[in-house]
N, C-alpha and C. Protein backbone atom coordinates (compact mmCIF):
# COMPACT_ATOMS: atom_id res chain seq x y z
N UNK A 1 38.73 -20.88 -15.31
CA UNK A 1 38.43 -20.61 -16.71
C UNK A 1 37.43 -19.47 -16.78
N UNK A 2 37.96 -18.59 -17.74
CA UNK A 2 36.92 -17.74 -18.13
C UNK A 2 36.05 -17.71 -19.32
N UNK A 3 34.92 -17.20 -19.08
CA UNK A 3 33.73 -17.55 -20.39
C UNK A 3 33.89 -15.91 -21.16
N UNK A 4 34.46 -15.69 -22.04
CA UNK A 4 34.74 -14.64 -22.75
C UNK A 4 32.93 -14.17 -23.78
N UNK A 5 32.28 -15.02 -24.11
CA UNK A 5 31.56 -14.44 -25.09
C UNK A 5 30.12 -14.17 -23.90
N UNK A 6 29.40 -12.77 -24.47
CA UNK A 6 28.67 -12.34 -24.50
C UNK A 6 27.05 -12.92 -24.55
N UNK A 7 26.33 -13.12 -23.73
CA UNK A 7 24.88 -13.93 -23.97
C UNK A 7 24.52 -12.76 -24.86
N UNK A 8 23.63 -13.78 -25.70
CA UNK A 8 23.41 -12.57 -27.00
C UNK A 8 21.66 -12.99 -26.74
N UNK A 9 21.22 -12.01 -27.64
CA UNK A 9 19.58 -11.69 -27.26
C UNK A 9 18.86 -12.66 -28.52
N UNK A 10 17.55 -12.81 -28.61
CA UNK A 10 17.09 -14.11 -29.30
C UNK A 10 17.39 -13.86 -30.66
N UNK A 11 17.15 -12.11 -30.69
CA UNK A 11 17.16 -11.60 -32.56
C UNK A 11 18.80 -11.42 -32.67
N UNK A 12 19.90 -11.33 -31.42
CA UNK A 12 21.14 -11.93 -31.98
C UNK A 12 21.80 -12.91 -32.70
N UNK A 13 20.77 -14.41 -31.78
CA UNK A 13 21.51 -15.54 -32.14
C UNK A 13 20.92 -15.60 -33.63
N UNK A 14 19.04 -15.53 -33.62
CA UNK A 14 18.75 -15.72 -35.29
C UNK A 14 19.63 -15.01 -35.97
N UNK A 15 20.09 -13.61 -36.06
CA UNK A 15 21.28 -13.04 -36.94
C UNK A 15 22.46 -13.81 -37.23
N UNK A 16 23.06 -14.37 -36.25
CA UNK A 16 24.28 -14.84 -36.14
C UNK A 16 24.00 -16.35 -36.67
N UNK A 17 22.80 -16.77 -36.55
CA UNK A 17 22.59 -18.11 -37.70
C UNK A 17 22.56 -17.84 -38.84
N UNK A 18 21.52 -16.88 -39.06
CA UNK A 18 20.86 -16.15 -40.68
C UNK A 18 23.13 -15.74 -41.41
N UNK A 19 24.15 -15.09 -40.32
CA UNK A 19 24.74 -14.70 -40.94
C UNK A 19 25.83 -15.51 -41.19
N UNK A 20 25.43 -17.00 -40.72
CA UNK A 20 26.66 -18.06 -41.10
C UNK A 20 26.30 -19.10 -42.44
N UNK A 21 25.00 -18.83 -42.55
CA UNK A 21 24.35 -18.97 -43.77
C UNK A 21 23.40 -19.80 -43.63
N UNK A 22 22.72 -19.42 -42.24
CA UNK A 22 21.48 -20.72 -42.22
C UNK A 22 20.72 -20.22 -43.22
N UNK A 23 19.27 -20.92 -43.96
CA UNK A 23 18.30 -20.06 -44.48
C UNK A 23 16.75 -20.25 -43.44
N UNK A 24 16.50 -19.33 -43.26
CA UNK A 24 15.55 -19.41 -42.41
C UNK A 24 13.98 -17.31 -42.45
N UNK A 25 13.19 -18.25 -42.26
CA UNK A 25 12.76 -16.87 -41.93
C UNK A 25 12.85 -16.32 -40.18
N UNK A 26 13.01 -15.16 -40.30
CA UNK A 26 13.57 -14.28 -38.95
C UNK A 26 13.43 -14.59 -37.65
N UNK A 27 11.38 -14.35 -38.06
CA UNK A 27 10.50 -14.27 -37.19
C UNK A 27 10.71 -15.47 -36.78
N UNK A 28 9.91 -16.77 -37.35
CA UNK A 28 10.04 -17.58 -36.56
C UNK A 28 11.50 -18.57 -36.20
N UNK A 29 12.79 -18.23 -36.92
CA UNK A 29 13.54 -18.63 -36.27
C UNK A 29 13.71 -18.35 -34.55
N UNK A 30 13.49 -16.94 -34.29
CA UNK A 30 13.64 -16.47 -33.25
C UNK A 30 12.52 -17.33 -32.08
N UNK A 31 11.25 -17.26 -32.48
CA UNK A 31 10.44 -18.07 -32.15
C UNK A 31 10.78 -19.65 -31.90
N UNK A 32 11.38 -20.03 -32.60
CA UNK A 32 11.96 -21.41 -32.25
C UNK A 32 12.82 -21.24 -31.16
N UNK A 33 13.98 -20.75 -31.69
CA UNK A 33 14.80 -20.29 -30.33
C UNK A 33 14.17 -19.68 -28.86
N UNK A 34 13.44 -19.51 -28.62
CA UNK A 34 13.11 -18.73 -27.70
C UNK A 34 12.20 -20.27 -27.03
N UNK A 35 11.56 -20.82 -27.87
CA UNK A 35 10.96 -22.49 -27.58
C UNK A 35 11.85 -23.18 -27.11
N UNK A 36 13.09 -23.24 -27.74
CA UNK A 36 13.71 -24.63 -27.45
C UNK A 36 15.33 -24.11 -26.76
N UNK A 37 15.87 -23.17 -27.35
CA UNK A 37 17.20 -22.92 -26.91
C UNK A 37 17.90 -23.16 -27.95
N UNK A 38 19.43 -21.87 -28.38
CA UNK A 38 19.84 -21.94 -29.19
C UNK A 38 20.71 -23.46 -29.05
N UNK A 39 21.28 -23.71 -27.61
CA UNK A 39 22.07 -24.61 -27.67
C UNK A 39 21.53 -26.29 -27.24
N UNK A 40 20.51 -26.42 -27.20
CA UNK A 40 19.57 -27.62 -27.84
C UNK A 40 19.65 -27.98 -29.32
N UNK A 41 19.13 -26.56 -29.78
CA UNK A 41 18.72 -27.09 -31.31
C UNK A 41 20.38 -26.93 -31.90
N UNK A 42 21.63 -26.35 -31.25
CA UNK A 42 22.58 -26.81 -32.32
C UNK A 42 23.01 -28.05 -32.11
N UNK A 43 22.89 -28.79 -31.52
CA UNK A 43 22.94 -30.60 -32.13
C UNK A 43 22.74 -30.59 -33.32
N UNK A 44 21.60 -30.01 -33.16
CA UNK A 44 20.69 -30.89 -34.55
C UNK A 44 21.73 -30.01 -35.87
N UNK A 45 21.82 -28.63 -35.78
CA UNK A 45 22.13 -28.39 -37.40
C UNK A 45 23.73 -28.57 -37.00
N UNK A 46 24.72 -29.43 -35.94
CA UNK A 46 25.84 -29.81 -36.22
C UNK A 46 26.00 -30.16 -37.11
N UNK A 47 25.42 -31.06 -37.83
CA UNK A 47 26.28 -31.81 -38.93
C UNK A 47 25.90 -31.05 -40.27
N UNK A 48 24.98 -30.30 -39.99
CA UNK A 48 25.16 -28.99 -41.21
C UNK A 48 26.43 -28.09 -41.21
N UNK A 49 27.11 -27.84 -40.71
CA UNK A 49 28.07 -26.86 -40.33
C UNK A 49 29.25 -27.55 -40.80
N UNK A 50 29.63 -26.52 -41.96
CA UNK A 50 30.80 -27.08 -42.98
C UNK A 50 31.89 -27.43 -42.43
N UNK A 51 32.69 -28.36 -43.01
CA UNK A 51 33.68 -29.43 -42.29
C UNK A 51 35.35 -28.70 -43.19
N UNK A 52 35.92 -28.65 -42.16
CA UNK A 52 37.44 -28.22 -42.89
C UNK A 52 37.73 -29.50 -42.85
N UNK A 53 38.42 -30.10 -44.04
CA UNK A 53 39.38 -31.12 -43.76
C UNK A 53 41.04 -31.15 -43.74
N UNK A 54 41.28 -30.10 -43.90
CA UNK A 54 42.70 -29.84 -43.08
C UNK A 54 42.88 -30.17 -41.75
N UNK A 55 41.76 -28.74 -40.89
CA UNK A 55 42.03 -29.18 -39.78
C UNK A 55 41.53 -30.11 -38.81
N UNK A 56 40.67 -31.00 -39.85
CA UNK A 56 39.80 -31.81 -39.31
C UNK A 56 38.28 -31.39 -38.15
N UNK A 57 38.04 -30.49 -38.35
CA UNK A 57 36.68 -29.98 -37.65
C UNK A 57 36.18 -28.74 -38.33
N UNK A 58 34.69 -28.96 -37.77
CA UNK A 58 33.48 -28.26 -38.00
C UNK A 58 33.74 -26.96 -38.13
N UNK A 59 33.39 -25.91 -38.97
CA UNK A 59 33.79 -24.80 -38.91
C UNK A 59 31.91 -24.09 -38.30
N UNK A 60 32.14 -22.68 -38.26
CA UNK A 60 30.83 -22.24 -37.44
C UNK A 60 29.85 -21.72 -38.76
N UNK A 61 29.72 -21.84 -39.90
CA UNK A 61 29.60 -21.58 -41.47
C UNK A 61 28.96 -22.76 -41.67
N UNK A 62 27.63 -22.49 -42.26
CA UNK A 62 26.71 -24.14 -42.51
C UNK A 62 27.15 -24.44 -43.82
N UNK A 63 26.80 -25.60 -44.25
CA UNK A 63 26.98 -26.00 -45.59
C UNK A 63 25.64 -25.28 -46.40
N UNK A 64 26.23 -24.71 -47.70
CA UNK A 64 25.27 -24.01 -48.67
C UNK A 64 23.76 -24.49 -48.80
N UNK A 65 22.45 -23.59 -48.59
CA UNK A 65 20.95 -24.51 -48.58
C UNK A 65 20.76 -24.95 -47.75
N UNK A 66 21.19 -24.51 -46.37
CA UNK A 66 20.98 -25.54 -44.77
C UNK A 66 19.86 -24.86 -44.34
N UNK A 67 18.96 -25.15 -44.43
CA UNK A 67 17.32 -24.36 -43.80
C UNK A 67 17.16 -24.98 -42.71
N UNK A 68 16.36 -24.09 -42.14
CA UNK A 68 15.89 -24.35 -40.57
C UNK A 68 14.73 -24.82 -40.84
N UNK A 69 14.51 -24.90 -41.45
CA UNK A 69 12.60 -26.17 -41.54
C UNK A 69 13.40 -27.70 -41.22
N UNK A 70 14.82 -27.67 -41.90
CA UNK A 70 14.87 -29.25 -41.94
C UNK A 70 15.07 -29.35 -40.77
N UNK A 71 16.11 -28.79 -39.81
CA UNK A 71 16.56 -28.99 -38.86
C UNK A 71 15.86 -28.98 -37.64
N UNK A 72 14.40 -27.89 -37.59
CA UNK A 72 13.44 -28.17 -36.85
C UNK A 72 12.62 -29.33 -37.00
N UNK A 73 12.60 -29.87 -38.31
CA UNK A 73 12.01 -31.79 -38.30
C UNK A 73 12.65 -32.01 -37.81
N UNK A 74 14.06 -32.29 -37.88
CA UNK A 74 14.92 -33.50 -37.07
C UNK A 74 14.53 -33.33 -35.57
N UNK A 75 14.34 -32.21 -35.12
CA UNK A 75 14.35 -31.79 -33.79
C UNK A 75 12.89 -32.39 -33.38
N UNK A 76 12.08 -32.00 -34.03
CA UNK A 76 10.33 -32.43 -33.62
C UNK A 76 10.42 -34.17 -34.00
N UNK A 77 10.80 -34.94 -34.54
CA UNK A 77 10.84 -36.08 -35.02
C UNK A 77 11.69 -36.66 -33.53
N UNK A 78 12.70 -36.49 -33.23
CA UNK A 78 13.55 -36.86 -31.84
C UNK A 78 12.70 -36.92 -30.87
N UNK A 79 12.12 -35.58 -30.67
CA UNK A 79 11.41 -35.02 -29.69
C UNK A 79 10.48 -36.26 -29.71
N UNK A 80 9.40 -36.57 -31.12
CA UNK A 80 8.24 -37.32 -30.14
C UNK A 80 9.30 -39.04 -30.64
N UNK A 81 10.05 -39.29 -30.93
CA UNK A 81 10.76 -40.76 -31.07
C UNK A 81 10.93 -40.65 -29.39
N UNK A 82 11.48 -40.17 -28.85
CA UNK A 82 11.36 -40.18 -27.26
C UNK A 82 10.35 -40.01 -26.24
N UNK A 83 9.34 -39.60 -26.59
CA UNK A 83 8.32 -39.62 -25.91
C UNK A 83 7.58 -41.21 -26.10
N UNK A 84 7.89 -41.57 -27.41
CA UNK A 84 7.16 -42.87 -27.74
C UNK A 84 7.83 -44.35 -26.93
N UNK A 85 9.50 -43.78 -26.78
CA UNK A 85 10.31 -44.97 -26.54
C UNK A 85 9.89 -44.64 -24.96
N UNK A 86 10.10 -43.56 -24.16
CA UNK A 86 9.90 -43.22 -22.80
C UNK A 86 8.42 -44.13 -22.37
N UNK A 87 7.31 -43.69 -23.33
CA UNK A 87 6.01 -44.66 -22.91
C UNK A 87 6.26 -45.89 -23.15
N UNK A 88 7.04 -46.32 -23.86
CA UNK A 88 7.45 -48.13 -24.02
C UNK A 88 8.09 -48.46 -22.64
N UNK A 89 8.90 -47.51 -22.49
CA UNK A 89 10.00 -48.19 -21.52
C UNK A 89 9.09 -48.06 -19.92
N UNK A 90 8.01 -47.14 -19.76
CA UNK A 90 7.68 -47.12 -18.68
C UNK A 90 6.46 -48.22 -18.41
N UNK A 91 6.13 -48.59 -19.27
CA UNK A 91 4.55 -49.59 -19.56
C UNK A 91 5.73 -50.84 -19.16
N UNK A 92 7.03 -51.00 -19.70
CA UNK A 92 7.78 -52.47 -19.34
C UNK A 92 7.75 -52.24 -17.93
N UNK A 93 9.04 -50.96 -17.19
CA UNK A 93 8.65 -50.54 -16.02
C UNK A 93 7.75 -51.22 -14.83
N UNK A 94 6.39 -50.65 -14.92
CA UNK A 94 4.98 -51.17 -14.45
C UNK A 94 5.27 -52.64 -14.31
N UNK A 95 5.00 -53.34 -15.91
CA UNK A 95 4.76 -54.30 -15.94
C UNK A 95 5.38 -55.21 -15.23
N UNK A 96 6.99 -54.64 -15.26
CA UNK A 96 7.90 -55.97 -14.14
C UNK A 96 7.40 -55.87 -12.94
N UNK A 97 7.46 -54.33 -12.30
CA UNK A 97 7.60 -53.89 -11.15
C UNK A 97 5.75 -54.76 -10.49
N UNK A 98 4.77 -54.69 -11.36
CA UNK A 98 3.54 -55.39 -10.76
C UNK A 98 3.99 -56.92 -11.09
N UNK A 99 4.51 -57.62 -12.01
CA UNK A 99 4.81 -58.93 -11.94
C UNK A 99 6.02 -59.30 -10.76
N UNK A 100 6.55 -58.79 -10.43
CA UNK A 100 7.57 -58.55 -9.05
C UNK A 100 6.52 -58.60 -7.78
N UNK A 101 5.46 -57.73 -8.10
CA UNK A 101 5.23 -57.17 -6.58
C UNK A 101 3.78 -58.93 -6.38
N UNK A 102 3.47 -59.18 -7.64
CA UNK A 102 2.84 -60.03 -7.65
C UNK A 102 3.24 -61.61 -7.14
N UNK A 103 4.23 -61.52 -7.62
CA UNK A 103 4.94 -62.94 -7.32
C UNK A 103 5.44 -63.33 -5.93
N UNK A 104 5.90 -61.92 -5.64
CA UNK A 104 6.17 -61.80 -4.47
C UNK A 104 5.61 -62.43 -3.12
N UNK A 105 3.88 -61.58 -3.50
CA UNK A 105 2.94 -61.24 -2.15
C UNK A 105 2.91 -62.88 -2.38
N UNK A 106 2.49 -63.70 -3.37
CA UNK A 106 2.15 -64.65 -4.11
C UNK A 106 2.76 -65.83 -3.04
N UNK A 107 4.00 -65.35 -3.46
CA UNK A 107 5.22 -66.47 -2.49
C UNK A 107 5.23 -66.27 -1.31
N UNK A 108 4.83 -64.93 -0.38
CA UNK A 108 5.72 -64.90 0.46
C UNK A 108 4.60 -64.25 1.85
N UNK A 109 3.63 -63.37 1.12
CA UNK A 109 2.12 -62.68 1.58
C UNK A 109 2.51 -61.32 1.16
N UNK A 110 1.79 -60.62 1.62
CA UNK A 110 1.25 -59.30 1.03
C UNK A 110 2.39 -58.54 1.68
N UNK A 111 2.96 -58.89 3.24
CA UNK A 111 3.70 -58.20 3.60
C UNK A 111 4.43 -58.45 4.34
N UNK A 112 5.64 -59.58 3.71
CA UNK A 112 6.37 -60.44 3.30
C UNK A 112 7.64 -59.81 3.81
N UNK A 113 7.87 -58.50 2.72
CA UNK A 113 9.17 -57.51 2.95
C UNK A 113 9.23 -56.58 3.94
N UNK A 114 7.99 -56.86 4.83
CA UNK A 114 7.99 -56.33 6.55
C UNK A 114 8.46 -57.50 7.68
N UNK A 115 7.64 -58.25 7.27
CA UNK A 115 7.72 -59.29 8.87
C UNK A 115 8.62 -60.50 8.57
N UNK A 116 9.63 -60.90 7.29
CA UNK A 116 10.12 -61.65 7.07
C UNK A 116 11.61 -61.34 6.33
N UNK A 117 12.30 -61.22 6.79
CA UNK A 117 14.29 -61.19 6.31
C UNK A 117 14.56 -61.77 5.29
N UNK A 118 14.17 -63.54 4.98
CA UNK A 118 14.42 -63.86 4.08
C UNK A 118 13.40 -63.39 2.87
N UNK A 119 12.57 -63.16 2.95
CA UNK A 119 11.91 -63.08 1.65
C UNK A 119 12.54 -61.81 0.56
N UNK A 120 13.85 -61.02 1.24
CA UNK A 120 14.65 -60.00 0.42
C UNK A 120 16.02 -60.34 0.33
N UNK A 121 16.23 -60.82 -0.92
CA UNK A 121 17.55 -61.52 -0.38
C UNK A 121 18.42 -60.27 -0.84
N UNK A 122 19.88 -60.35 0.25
CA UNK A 122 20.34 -59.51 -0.26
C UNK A 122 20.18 -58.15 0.55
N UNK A 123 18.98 -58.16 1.37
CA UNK A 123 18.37 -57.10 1.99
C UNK A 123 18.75 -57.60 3.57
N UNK A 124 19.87 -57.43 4.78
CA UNK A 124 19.78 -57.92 5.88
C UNK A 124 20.52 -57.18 6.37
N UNK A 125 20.13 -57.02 7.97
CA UNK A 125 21.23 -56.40 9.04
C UNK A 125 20.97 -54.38 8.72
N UNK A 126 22.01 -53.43 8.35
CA UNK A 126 21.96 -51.90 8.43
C UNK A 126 20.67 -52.13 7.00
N UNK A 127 21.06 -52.57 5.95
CA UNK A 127 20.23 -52.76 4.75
C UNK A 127 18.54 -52.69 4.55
N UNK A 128 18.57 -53.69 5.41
CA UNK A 128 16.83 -53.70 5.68
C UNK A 128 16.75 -53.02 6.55
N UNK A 129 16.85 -52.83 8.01
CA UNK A 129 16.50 -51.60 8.64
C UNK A 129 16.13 -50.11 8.09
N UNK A 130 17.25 -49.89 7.06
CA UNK A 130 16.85 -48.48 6.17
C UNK A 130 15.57 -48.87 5.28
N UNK A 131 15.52 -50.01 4.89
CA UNK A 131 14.66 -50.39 4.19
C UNK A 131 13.20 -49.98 4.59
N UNK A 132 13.23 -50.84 5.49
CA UNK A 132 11.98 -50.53 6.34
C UNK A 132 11.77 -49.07 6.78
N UNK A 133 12.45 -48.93 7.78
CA UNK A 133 12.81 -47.15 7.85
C UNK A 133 12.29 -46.34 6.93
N UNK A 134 12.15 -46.52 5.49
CA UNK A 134 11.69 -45.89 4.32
C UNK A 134 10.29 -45.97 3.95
N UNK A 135 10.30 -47.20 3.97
CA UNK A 135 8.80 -48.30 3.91
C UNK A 135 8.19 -47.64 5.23
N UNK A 136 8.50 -47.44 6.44
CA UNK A 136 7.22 -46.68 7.56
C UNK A 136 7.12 -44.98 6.99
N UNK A 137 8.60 -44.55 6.62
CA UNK A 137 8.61 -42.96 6.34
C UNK A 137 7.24 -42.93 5.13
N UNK A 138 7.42 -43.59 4.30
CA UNK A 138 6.55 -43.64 3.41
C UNK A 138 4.86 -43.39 3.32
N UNK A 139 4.81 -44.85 4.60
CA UNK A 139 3.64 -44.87 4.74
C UNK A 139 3.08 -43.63 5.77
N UNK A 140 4.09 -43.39 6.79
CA UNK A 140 3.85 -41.78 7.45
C UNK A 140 3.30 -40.74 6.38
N UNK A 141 3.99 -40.41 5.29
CA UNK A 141 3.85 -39.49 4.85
C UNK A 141 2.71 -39.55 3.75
N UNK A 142 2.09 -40.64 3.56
CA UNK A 142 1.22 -40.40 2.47
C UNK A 142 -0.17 -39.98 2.41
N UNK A 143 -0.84 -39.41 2.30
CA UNK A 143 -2.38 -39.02 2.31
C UNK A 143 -3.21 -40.15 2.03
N UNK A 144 -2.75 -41.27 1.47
CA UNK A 144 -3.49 -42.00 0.76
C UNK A 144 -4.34 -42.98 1.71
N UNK A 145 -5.44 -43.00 1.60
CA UNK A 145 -6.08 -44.12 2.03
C UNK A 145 -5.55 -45.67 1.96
N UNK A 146 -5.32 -45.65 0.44
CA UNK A 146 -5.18 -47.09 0.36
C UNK A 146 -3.81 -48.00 1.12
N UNK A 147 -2.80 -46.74 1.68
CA UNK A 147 -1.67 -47.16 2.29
C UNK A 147 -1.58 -47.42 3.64
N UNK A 148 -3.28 -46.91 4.08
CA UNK A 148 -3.15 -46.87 5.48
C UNK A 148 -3.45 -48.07 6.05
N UNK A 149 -3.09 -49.54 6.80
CA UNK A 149 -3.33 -50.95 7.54
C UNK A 149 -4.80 -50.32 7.96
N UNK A 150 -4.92 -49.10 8.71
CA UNK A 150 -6.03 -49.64 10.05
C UNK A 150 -7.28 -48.52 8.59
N UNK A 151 -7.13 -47.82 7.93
CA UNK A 151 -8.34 -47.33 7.17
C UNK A 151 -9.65 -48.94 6.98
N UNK A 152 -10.81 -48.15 7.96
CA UNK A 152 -11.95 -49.04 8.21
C UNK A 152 -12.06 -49.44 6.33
N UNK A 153 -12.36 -51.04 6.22
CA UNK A 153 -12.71 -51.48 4.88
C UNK A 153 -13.93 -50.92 4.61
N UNK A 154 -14.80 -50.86 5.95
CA UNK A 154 -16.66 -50.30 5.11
C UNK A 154 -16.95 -49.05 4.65
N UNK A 155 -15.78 -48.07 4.60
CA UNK A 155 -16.16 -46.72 4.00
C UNK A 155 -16.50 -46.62 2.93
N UNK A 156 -16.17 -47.43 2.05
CA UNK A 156 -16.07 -47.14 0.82
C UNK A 156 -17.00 -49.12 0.15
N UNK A 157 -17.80 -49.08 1.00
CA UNK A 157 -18.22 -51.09 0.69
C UNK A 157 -17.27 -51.52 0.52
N UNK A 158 -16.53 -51.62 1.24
CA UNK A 158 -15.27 -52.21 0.92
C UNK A 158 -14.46 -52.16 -0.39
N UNK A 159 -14.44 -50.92 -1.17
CA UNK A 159 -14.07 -51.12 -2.79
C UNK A 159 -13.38 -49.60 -1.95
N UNK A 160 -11.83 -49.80 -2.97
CA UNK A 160 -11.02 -48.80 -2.94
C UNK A 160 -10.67 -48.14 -4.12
């Protein structure tokens, strides 16, 4: 397949919005575009873009009064609705993943999913080997103090 059209320059695409009848001012349309990408923000003014019903689809012509203020709310409104749901979903995240790691050590000791087969069910034979395998790569590779078994406890009074 070939891509026939032309990448057009930022004060192209604002033209080529401004000339399908977005309403917008120039400057900062272009400015938006150049922020976000022309083909991000056309999601958003899709459903502005007048509808043939003959042939049943969108034509490239907005519907009359389609401003780019609205369509940059919809866009900034998405934008932080996802940042808000992303911090929900990662605080649940945490929360299992430490009620997991808690219950675990709880049941089984601290390091349970090293010296013991059953305590992973599900995890046996090529499975856990990689497992582990990952679990030493890990601990090889990390800078961290707190990952290291033999880091002396009195460096720090014993507080990490």
């Amino acid at each position: 397949m070939t891509y026939t059209k032309p990448p057009l320059t930022y004060e192209e695409q604002a033209d080529l919005l401004l000339g399908r009848g977005m309403v917008a001012d120039r400057a900062l349309l272009i400015e938006r575009l150049q922020q976000v990408s022309y083909y991000r923000l056309s999601g958003y003014w899709y459903p502005f873009r007048r509808f043939d019903p003959s042939r049943r689809q969108r034509l490239d012509d907005f519907v009359p009064g389609t401003d780019f203020e609205t369509i940059w709310n919809r866009y900034v409104f998405d934008r932080r609705l996802r940042l808000i749901l992303l911090d929900a979903i990662e605080r649940i995240e945490v929360a299992v993943r430490s009620r997991l790691a808690y219950l675990h050590a709880r049941e089984f000791g601290p390091f349970a999913y090293a010296t013991d087969a059953n305590t992973l069910p599900g995890c046996s034979g090529p499975q856990r080997a990689t497992f582990l395998q990952n679990v030493q790569a890990e601990v090889n590779r990390s800078k961290d103090t707190f990952i290291d078994p033999n880091f002396p406890d009195d460096t720090c009074g014993g507080v990490y």
